[in-house]
PDB file of N, CA and C in Angstrom:
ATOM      1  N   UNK A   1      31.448 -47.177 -19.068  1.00  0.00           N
ATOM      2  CA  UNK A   1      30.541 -48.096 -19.738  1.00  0.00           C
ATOM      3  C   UNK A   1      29.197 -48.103 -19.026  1.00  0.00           C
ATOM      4  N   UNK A   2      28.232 -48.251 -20.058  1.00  0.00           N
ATOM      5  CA  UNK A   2      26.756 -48.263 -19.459  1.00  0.00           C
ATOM      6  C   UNK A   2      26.525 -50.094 -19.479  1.00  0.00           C
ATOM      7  N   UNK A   3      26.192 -50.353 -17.718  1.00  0.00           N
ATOM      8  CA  UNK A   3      25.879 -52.069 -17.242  1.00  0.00           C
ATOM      9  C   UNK A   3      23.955 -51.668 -17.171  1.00  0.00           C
ATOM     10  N   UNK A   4      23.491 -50.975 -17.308  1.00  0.00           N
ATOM     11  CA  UNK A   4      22.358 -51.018 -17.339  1.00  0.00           C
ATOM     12  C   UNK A   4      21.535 -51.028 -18.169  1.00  0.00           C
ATOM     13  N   UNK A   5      20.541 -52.240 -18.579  1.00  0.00           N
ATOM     14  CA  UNK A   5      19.726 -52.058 -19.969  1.00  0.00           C
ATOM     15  C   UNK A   5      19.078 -50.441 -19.921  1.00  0.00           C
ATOM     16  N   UNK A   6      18.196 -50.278 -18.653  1.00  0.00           N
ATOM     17  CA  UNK A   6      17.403 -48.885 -18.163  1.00  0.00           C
ATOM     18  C   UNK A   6      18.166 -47.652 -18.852  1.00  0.00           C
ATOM     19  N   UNK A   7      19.865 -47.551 -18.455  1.00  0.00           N
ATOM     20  CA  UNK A   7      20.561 -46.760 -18.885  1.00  0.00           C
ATOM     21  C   UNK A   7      20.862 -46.196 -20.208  1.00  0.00           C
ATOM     22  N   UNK A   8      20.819 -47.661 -20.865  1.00  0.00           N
ATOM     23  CA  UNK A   8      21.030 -47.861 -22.217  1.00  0.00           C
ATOM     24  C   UNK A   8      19.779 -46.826 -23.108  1.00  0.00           C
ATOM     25  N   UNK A   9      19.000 -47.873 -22.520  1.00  0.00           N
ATOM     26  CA  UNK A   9      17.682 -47.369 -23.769  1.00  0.00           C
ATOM     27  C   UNK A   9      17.619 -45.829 -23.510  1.00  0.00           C
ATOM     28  N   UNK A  10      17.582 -45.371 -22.216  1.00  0.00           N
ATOM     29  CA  UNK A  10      17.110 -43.881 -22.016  1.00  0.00           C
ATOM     30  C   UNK A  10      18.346 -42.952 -22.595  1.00  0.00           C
ATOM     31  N   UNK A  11      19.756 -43.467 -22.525  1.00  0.00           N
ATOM     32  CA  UNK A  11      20.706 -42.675 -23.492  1.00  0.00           C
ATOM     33  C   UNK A  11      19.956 -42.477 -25.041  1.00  0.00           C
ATOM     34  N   UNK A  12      19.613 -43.875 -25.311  1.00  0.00           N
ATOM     35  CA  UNK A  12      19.359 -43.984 -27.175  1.00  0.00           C
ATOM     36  C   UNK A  12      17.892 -42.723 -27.472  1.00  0.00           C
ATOM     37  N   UNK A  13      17.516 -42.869 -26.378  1.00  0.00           N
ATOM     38  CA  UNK A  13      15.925 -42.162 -26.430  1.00  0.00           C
ATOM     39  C   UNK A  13      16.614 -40.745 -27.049  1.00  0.00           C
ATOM     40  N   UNK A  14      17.175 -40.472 -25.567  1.00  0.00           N
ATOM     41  CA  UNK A  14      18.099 -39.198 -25.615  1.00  0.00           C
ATOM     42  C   UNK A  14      18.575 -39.008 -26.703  1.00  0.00           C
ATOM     43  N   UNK A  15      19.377 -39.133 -27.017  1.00  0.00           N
ATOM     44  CA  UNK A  15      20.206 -39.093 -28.769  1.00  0.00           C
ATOM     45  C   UNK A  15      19.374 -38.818 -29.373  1.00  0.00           C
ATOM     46  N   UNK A  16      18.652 -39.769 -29.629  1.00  0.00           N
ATOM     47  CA  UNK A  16      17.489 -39.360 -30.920  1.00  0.00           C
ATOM     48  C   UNK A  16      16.521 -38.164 -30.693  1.00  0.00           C
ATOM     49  N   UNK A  17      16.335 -37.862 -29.589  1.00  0.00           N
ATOM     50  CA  UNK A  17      15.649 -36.655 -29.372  1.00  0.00           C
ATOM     51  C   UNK A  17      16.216 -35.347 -30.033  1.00  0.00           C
ATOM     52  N   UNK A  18      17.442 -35.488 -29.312  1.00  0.00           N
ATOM     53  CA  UNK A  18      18.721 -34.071 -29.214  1.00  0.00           C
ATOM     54  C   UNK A  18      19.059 -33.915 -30.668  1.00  0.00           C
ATOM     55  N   UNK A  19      19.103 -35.607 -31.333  1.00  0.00           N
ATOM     56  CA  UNK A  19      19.892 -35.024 -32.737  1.00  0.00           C
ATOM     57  C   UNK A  19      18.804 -34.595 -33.804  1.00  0.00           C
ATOM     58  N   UNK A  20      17.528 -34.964 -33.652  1.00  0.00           N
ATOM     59  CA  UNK A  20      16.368 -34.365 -34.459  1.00  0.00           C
ATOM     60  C   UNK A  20      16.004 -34.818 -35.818  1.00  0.00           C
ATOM     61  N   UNK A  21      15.135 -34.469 -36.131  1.00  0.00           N
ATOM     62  CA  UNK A  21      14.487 -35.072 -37.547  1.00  0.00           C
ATOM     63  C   UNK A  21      15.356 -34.928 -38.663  1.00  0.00           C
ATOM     64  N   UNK A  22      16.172 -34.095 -38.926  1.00  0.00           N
ATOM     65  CA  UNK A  22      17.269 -33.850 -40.041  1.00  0.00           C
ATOM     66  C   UNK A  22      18.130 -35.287 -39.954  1.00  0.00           C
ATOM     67  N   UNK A  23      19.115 -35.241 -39.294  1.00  0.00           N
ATOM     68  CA  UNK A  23      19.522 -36.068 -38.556  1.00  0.00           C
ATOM     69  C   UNK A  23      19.169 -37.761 -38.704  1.00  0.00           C
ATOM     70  N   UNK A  24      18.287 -37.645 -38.186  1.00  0.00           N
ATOM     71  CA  UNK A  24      17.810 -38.785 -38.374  1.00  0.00           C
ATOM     72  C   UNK A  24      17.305 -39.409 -39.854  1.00  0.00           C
ATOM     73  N   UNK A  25      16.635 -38.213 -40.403  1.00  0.00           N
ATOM     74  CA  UNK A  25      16.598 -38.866 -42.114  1.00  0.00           C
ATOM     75  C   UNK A  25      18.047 -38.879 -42.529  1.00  0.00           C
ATOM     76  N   UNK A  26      18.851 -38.507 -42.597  1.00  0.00           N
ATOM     77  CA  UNK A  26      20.006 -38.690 -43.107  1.00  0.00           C
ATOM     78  C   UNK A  26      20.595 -40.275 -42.657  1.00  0.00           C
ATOM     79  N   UNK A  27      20.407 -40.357 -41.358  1.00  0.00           N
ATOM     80  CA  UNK A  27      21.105 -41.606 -40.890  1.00  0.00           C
ATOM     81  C   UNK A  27      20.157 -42.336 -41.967  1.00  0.00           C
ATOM     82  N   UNK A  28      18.896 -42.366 -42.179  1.00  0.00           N
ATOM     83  CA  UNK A  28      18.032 -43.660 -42.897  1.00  0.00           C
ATOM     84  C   UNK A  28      18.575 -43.542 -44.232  1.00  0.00           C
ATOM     85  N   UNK A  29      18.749 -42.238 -44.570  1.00  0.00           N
ATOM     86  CA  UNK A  29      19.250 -42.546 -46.153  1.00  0.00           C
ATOM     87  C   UNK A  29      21.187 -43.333 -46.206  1.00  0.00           C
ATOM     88  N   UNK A  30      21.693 -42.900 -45.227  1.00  0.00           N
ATOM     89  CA  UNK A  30      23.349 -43.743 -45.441  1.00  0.00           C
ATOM     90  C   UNK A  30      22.864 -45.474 -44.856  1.00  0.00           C
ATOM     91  N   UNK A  31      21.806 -45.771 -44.244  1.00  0.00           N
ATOM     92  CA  UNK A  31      21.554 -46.699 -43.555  1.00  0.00           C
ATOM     93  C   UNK A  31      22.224 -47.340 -42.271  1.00  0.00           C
ATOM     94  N   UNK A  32      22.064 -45.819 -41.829  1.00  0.00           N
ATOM     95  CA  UNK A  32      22.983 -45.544 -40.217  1.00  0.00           C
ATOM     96  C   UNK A  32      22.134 -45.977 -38.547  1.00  0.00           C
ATOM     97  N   UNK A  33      21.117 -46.358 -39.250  1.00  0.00           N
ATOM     98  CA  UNK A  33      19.971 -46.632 -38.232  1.00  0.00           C
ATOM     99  C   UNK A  33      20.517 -47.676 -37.145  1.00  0.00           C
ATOM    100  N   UNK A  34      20.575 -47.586 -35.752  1.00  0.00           N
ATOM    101  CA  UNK A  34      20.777 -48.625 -34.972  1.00  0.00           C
ATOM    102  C   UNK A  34      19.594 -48.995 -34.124  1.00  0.00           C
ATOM    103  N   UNK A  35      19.366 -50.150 -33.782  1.00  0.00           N
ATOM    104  CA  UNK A  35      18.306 -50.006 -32.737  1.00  0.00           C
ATOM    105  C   UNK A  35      18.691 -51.208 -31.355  1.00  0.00           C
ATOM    106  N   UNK A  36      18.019 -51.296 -30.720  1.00  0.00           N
ATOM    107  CA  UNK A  36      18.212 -51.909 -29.712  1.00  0.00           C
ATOM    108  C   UNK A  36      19.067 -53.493 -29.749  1.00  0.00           C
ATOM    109  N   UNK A  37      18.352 -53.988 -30.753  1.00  0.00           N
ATOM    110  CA  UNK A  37      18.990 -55.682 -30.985  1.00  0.00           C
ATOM    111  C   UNK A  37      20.560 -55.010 -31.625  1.00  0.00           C
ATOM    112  N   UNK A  38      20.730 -54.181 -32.186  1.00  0.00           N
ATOM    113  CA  UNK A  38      21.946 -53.524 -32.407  1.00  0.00           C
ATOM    114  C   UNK A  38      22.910 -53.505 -31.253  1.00  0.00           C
ATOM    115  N   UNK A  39      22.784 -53.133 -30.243  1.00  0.00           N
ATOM    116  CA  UNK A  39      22.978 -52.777 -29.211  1.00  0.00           C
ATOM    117  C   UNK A  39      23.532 -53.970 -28.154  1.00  0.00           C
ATOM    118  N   UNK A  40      22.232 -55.126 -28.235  1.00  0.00           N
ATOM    119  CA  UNK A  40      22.508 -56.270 -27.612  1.00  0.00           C
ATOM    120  C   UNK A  40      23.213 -57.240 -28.512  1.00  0.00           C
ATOM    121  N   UNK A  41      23.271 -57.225 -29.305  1.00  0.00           N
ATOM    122  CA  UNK A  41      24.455 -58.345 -30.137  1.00  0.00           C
ATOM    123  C   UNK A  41      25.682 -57.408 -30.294  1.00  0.00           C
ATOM    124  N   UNK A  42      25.879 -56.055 -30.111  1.00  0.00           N
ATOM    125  CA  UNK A  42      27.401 -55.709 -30.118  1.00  0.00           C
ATOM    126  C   UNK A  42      27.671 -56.264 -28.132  1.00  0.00           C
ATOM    127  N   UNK A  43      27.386 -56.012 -27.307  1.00  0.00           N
ATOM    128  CA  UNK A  43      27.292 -55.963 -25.692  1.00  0.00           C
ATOM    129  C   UNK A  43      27.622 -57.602 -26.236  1.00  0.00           C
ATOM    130  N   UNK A  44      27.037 -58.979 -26.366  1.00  0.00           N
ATOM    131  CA  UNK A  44      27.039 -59.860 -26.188  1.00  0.00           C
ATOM    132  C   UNK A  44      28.833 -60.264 -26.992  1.00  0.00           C
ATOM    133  N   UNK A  45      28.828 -60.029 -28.229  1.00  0.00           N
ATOM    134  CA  UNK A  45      30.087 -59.918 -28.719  1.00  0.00           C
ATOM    135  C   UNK A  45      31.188 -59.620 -28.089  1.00  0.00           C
ATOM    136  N   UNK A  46      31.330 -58.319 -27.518  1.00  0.00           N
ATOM    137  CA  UNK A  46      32.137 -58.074 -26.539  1.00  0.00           C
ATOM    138  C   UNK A  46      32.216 -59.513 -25.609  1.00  0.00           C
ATOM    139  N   UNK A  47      31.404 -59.272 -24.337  1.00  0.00           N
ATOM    140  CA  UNK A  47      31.219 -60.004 -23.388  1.00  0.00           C
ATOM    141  C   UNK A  47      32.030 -61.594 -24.139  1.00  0.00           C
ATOM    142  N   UNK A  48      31.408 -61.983 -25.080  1.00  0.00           N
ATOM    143  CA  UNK A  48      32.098 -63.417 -25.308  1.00  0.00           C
ATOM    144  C   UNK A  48      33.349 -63.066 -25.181  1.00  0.00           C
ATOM    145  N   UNK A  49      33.824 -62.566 -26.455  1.00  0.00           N
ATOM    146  CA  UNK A  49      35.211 -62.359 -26.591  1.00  0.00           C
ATOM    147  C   UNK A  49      36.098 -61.950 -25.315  1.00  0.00           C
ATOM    148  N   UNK A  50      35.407 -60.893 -24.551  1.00  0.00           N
ATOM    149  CA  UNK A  50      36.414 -60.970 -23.626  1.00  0.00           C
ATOM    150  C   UNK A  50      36.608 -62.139 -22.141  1.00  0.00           C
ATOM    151  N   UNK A  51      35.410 -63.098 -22.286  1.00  0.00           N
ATOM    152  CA  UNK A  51      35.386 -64.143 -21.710  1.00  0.00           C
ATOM    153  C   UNK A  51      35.960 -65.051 -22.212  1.00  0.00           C
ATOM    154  N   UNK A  52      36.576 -65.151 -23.560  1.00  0.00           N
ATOM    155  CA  UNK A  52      37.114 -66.044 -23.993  1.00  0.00           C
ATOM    156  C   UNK A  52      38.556 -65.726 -24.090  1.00  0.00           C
ATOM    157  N   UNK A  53      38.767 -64.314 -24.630  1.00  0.00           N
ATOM    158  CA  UNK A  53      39.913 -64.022 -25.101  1.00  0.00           C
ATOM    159  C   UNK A  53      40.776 -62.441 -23.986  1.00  0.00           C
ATOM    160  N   UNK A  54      40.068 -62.175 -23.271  1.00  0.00           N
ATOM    161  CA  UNK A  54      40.651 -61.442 -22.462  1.00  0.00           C
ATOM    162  C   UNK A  54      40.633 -59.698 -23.135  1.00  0.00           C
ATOM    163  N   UNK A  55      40.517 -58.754 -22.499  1.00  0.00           N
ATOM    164  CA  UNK A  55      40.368 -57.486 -23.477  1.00  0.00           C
ATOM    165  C   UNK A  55      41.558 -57.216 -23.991  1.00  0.00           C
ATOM    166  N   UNK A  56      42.877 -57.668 -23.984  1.00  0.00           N
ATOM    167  CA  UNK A  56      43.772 -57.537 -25.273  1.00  0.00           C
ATOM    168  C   UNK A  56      43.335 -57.840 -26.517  1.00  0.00           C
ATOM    169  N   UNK A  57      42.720 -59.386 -26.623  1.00  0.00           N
ATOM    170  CA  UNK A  57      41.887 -59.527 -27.450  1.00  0.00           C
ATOM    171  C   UNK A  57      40.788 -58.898 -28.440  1.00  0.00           C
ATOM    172  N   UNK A  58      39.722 -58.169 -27.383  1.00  0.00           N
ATOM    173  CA  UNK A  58      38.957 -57.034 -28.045  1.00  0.00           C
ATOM    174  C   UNK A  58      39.605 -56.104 -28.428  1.00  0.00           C
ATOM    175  N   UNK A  59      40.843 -55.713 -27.911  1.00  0.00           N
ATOM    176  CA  UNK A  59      40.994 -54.389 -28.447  1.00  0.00           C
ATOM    177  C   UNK A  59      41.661 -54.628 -29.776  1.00  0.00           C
ATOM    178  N   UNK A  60      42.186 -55.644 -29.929  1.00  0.00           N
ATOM    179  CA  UNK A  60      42.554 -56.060 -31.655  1.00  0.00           C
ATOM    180  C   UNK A  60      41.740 -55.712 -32.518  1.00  0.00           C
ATOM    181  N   UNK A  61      40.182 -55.665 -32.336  1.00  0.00           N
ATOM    182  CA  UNK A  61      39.302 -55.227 -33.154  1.00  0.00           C
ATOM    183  C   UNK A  61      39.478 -53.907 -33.617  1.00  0.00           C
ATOM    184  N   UNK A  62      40.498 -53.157 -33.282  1.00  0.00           N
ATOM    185  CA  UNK A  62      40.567 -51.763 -33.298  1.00  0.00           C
ATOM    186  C   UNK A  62      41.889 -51.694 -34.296  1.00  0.00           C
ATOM    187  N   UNK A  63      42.854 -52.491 -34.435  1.00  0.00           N
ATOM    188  CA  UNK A  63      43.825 -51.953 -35.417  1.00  0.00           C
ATOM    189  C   UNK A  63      43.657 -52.258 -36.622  1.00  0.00           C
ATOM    190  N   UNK A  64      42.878 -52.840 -37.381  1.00  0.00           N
ATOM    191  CA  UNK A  64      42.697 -52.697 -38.668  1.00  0.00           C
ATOM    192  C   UNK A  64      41.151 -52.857 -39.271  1.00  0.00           C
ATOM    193  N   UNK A  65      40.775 -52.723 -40.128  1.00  0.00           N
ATOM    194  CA  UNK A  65      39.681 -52.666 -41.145  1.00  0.00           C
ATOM    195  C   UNK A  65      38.948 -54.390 -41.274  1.00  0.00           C
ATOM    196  N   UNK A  66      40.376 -55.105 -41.219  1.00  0.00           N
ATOM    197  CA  UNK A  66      40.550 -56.421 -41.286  1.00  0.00           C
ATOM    198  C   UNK A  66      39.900 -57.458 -40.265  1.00  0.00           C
ATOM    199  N   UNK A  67      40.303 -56.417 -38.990  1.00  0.00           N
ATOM    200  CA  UNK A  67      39.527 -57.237 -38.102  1.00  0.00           C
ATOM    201  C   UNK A  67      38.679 -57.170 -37.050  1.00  0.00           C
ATOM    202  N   UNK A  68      37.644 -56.472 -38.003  1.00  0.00           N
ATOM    203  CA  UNK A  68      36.041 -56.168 -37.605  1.00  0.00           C
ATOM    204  C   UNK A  68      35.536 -57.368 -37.866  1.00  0.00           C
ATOM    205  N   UNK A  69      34.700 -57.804 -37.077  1.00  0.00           N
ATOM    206  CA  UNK A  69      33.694 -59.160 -37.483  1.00  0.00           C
ATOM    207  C   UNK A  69      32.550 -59.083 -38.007  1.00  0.00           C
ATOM    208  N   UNK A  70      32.698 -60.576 -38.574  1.00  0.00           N
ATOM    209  CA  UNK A  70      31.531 -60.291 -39.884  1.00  0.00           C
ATOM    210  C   UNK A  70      30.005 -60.493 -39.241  1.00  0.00           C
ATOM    211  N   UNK A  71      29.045 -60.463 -39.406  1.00  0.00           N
ATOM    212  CA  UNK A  71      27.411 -60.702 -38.937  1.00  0.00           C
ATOM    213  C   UNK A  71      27.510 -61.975 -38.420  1.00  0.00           C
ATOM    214  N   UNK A  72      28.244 -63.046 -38.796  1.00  0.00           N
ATOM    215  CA  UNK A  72      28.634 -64.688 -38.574  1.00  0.00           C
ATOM    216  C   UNK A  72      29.070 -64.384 -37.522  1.00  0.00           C
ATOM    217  N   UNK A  73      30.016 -63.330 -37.150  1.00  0.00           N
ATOM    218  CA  UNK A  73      31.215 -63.560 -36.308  1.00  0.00           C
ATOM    219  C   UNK A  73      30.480 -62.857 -35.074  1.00  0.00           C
ATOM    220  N   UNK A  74      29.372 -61.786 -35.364  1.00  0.00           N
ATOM    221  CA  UNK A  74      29.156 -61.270 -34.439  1.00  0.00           C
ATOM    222  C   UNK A  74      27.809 -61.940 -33.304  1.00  0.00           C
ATOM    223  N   UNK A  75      27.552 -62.740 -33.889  1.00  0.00           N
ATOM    224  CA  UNK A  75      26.460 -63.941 -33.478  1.00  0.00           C
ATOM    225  C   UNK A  75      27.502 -65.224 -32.441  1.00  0.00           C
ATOM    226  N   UNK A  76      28.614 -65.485 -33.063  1.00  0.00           N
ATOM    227  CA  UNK A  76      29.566 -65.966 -32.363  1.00  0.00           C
ATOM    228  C   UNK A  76      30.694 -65.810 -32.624  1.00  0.00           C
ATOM    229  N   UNK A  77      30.667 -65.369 -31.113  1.00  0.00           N
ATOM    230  CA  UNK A  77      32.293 -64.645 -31.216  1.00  0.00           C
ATOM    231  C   UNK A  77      33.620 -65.095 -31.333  1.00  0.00           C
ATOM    232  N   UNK A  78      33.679 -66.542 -31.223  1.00  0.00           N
ATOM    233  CA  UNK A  78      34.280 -67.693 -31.392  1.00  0.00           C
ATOM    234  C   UNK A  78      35.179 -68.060 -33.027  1.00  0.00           C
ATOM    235  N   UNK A  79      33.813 -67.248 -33.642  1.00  0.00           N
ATOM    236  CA  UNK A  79      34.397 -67.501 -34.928  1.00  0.00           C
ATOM    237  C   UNK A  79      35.373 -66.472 -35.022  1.00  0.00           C
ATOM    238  N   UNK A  80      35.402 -65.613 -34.607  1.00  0.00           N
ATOM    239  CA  UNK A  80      36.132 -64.575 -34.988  1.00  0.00           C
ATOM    240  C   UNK A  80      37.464 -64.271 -34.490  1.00  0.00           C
ATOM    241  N   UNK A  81      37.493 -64.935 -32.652  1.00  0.00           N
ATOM    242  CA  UNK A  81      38.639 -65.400 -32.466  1.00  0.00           C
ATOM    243  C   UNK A  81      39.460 -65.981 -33.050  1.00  0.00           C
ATOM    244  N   UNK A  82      38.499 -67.389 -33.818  1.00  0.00           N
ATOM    245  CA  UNK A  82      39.233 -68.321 -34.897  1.00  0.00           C
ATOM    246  C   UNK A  82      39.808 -67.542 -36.130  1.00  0.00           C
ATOM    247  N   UNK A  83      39.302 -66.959 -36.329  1.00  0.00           N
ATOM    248  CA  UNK A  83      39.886 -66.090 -37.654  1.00  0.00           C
ATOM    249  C   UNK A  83      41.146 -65.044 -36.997  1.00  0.00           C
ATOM    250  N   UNK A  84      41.334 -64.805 -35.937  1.00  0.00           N
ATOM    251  CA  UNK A  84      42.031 -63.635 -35.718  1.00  0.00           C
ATOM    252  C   UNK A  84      43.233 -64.372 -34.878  1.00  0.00           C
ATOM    253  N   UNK A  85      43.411 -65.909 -35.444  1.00  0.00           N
ATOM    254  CA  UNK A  85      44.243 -66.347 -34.925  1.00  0.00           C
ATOM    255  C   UNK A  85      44.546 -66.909 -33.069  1.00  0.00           C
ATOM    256  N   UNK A  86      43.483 -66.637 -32.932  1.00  0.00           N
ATOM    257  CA  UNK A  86      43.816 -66.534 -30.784  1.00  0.00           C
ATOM    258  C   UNK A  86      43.115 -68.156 -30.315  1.00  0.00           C
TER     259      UNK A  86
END
């Protein structure tokens, strides 16, 4: 895992360099675009949840379709615990 904002951004730089202008219009046309606040509200999500709920918890996010969180949920992560039963 990358703990460094510095780290962060200069990976994303990277990427976008390497994967190139093709690439990148394509991501805009599926509306694949991520950018930084992307980045810091998934990191913060995590972080709650596993301050609240321990990483068994997060990793629940991984067995179904079902229980990805919604834009609500990803602002607070609380809600989503609540929904996922914990």
């Amino acid at each position: 895992m990358m703990t460094s904002h510095a780290r962060i951004d200069e990976a994303l730089k990277r990427h976008r360099l390497e994967r190139g202008e093709a690439a990148a219009f394509v991501d805009q046309l599926l509306g694949l675009q991520l950018d930084r606040g992307h980045y810091d509200t998934g990191i913060a999500f995590t972080r709650g949840v596993v301050e609240r709920g321990g990483l068994e918890q997060l990793n629940r996010l991984w067995t179904s379709r079902e229980m990805m969180p919604t834009r609500s949920e990803l602002e607070a992560p609380g809600l989503w615990l609540a929904r996922i039963d914990l």
